[in-house]
N, C-alpha and C. Protein backbone atom coordinates (compact mmCIF):
# COMPACT_ATOMS: atom_id res chain seq x y z
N UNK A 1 -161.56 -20.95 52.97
CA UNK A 1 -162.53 -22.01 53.16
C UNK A 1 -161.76 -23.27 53.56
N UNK A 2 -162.05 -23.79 54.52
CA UNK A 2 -161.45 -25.29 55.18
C UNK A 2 -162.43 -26.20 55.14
N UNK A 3 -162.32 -27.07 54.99
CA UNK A 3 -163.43 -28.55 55.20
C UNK A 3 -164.28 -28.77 56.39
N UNK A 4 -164.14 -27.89 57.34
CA UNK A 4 -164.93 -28.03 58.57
C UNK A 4 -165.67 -26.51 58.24
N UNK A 5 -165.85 -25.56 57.21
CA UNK A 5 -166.88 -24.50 57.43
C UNK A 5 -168.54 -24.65 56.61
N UNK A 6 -168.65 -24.33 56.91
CA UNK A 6 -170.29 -23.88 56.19
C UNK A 6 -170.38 -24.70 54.42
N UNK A 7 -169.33 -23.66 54.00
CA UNK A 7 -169.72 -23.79 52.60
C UNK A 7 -169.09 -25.27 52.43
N UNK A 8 -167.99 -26.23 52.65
CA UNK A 8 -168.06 -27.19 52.37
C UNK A 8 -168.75 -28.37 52.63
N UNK A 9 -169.35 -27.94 54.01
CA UNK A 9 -170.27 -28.79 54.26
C UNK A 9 -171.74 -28.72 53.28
N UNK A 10 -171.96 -27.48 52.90
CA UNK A 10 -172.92 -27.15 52.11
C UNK A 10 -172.87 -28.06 50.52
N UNK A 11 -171.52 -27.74 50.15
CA UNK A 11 -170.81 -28.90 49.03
C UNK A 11 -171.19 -30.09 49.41
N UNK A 12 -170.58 -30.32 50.11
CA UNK A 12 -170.74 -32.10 50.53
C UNK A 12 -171.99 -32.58 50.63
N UNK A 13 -173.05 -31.99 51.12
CA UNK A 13 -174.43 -32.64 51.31
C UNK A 13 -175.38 -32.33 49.88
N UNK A 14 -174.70 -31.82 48.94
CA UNK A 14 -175.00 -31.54 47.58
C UNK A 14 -174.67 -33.02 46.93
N UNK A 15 -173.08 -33.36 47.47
CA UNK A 15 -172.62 -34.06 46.25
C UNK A 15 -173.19 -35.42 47.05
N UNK A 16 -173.46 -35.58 48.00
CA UNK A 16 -174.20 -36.97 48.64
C UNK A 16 -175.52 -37.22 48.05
N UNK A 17 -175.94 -36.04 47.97
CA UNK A 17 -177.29 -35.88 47.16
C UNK A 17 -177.04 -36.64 45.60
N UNK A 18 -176.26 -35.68 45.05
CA UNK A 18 -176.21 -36.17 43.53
C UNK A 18 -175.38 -38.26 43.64
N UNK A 19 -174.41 -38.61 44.42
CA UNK A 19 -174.45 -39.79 44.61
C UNK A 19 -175.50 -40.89 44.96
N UNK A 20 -176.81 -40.40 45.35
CA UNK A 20 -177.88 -40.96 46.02
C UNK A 20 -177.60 -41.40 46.91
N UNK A 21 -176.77 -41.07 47.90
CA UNK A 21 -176.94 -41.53 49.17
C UNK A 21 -178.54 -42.13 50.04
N UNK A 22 -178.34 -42.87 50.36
CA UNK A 22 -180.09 -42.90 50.51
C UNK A 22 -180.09 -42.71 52.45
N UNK A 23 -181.45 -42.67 52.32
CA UNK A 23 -182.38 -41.44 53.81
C UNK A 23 -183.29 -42.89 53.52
N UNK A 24 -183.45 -43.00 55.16
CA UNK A 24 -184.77 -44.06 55.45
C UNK A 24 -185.53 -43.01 55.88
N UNK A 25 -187.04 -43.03 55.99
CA UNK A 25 -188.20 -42.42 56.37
C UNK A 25 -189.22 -43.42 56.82
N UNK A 26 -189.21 -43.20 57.72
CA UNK A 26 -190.59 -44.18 58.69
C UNK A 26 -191.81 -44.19 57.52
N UNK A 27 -192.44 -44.84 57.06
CA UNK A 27 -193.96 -45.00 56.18
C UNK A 27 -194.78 -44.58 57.01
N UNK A 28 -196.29 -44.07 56.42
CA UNK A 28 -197.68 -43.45 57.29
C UNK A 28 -198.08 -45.01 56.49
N UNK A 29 -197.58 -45.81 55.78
CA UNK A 29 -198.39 -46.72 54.93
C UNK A 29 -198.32 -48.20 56.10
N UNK A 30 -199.22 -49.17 56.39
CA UNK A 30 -198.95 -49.94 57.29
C UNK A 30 -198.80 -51.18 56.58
N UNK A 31 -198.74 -51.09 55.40
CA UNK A 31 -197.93 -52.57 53.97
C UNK A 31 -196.86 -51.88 54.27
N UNK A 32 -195.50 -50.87 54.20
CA UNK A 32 -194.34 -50.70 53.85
C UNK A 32 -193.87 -50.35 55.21
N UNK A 33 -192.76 -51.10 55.50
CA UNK A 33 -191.98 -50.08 56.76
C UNK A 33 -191.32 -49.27 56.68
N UNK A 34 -190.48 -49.01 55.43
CA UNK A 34 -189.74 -47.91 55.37
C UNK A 34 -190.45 -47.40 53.76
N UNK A 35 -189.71 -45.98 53.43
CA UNK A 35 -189.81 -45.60 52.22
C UNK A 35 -188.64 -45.16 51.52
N UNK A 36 -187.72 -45.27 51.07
CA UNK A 36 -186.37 -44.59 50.55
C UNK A 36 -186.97 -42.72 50.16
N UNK A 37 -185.97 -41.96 51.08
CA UNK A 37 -186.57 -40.53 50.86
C UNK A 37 -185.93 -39.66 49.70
N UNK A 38 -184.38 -41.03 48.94
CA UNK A 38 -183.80 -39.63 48.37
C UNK A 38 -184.48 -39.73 46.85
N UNK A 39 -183.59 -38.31 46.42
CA UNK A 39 -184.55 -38.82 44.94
C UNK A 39 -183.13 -38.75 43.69
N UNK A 40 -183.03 -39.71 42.59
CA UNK A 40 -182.29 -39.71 41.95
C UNK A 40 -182.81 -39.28 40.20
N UNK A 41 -183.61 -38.78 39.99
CA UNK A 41 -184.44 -37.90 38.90
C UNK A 41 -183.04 -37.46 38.62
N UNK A 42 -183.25 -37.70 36.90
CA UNK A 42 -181.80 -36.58 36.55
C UNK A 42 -182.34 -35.29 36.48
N UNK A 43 -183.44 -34.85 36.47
CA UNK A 43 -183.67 -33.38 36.67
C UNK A 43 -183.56 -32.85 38.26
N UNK A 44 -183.59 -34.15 39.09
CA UNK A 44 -182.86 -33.23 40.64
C UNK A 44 -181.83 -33.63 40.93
N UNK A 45 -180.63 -34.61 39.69
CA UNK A 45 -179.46 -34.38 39.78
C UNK A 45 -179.33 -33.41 39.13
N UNK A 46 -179.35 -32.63 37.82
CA UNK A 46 -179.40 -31.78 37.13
C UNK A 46 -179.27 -30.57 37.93
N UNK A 47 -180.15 -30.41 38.94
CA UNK A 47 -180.34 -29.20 39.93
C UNK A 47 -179.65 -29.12 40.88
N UNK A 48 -179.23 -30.27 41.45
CA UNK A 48 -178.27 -30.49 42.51
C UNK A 48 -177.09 -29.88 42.26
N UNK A 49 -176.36 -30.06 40.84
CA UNK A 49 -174.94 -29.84 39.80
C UNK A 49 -174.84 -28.33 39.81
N UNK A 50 -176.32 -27.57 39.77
CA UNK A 50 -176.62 -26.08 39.51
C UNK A 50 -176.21 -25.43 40.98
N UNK A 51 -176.96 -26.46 41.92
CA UNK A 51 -176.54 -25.60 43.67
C UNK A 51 -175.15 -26.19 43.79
N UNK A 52 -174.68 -26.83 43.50
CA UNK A 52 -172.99 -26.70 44.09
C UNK A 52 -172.75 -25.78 42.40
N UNK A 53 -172.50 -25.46 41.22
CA UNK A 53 -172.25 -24.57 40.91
C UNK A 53 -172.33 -23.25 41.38
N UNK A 54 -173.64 -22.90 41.61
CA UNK A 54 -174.44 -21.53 42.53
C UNK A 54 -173.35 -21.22 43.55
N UNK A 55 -173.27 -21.82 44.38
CA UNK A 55 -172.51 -22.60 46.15
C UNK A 55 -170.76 -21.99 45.39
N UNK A 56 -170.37 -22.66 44.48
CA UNK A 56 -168.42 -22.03 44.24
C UNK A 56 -168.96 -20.56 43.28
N UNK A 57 -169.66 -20.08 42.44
CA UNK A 57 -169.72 -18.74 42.49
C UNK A 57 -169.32 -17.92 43.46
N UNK A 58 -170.49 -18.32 45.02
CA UNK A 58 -170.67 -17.64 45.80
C UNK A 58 -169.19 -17.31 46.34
N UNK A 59 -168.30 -18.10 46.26
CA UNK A 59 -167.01 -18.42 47.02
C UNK A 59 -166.34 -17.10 46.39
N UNK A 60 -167.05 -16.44 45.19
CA UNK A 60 -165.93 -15.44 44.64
C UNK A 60 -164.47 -16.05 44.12
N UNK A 61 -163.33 -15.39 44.34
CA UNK A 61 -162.10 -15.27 44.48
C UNK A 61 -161.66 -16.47 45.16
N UNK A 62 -162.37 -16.82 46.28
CA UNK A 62 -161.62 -18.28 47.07
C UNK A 62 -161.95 -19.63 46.44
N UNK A 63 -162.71 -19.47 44.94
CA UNK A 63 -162.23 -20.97 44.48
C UNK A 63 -162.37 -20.63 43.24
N UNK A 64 -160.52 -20.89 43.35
CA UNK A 64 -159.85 -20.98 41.58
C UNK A 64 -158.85 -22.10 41.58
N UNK A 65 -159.67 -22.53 41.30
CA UNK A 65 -158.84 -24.17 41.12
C UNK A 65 -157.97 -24.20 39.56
N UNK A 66 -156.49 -25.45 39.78
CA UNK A 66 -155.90 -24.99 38.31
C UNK A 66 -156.16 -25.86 37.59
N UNK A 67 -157.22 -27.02 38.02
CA UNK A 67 -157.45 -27.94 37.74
C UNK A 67 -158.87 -27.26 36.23
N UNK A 68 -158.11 -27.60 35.03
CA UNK A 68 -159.92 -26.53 34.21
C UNK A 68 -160.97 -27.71 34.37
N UNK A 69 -160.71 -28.62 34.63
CA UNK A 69 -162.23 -29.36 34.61
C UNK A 69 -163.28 -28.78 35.27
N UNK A 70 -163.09 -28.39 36.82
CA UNK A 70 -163.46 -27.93 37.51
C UNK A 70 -163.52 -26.68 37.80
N UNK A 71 -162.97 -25.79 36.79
CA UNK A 71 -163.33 -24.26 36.72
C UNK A 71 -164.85 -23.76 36.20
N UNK A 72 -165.13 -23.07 37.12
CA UNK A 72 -166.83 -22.53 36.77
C UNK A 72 -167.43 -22.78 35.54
N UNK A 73 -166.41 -22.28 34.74
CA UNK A 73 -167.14 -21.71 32.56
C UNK A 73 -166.94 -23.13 32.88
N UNK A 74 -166.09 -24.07 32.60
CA UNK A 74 -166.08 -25.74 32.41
C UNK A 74 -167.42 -26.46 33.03
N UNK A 75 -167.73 -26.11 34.86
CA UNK A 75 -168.97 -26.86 34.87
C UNK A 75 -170.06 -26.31 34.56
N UNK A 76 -170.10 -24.68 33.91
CA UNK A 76 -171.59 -24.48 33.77
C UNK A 76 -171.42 -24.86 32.01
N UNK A 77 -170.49 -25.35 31.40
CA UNK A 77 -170.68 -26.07 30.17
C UNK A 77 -171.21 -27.41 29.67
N UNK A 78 -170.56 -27.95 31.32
CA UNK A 78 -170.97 -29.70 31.52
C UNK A 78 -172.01 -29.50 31.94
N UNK A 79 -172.99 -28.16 32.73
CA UNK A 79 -174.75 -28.29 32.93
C UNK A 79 -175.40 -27.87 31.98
N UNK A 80 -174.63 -26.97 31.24
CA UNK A 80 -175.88 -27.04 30.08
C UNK A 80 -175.99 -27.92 28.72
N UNK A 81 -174.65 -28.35 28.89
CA UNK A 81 -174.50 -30.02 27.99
C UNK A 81 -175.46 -30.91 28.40
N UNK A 82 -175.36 -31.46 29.85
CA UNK A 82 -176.86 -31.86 30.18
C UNK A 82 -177.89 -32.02 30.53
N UNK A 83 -178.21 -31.02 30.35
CA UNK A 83 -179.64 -30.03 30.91
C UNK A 83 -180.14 -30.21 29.35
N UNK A 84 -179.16 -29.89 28.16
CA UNK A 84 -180.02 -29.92 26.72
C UNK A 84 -179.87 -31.83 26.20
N UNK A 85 -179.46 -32.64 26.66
CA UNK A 85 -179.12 -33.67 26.48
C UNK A 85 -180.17 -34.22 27.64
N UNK A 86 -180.74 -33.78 28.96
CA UNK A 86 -181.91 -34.21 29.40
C UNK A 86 -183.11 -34.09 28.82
N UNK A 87 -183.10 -32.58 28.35
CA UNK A 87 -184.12 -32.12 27.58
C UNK A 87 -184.67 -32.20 26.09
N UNK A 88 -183.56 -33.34 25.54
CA UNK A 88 -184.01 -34.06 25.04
C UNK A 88 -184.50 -35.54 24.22
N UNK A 89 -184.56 -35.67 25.62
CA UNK A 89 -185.13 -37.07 25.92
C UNK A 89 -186.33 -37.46 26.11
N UNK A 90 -187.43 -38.07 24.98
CA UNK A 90 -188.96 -37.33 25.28
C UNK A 90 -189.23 -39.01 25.90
């Protein structure tokens, strides 16, 4: 995997996501000219964290990083740390 294929680009527009990068969208409303399109909900950052997890599964064998923060068991520990730490927040 190199930085110019599929799957990192697939990464990258994940983690722009979870940064909130923001998206203008033309309004149908004729009070607003624009509308900000992205969304920063920690339940669709929450989900975002799950598709780039999903996304280095898929990689198999080509991503074993020696770094453990970033080893799979490590981030699917940091999503369900807060996935139950979203969930409960009433």
């Amino acid at each position: 995997m190199n930085k110019n294929s599929q799957q990192a680009k697939d990464v990258t527009q994940l983690i722009i996501k979870i940064r909130g990068a923001k998206t203008k969208a033309i309004s149908k409303n004729a009070d607003t000219t624009t509308i900000s399109s992205y969304e920063k909900s920690y339940g669709s950052q929450l989900q975002n964290f799950q598709d780039i997890i999903t996304l280095l599964i898929s990689f198999g064998t080509n991503y074993e990083p020696s770094n453990t923060a970033i080893k799979i068991s490590q981030l699917q520990a940091t999503y369900q740390d807060a996935l139950a730490k979203s969930n409960g927040v009433t």
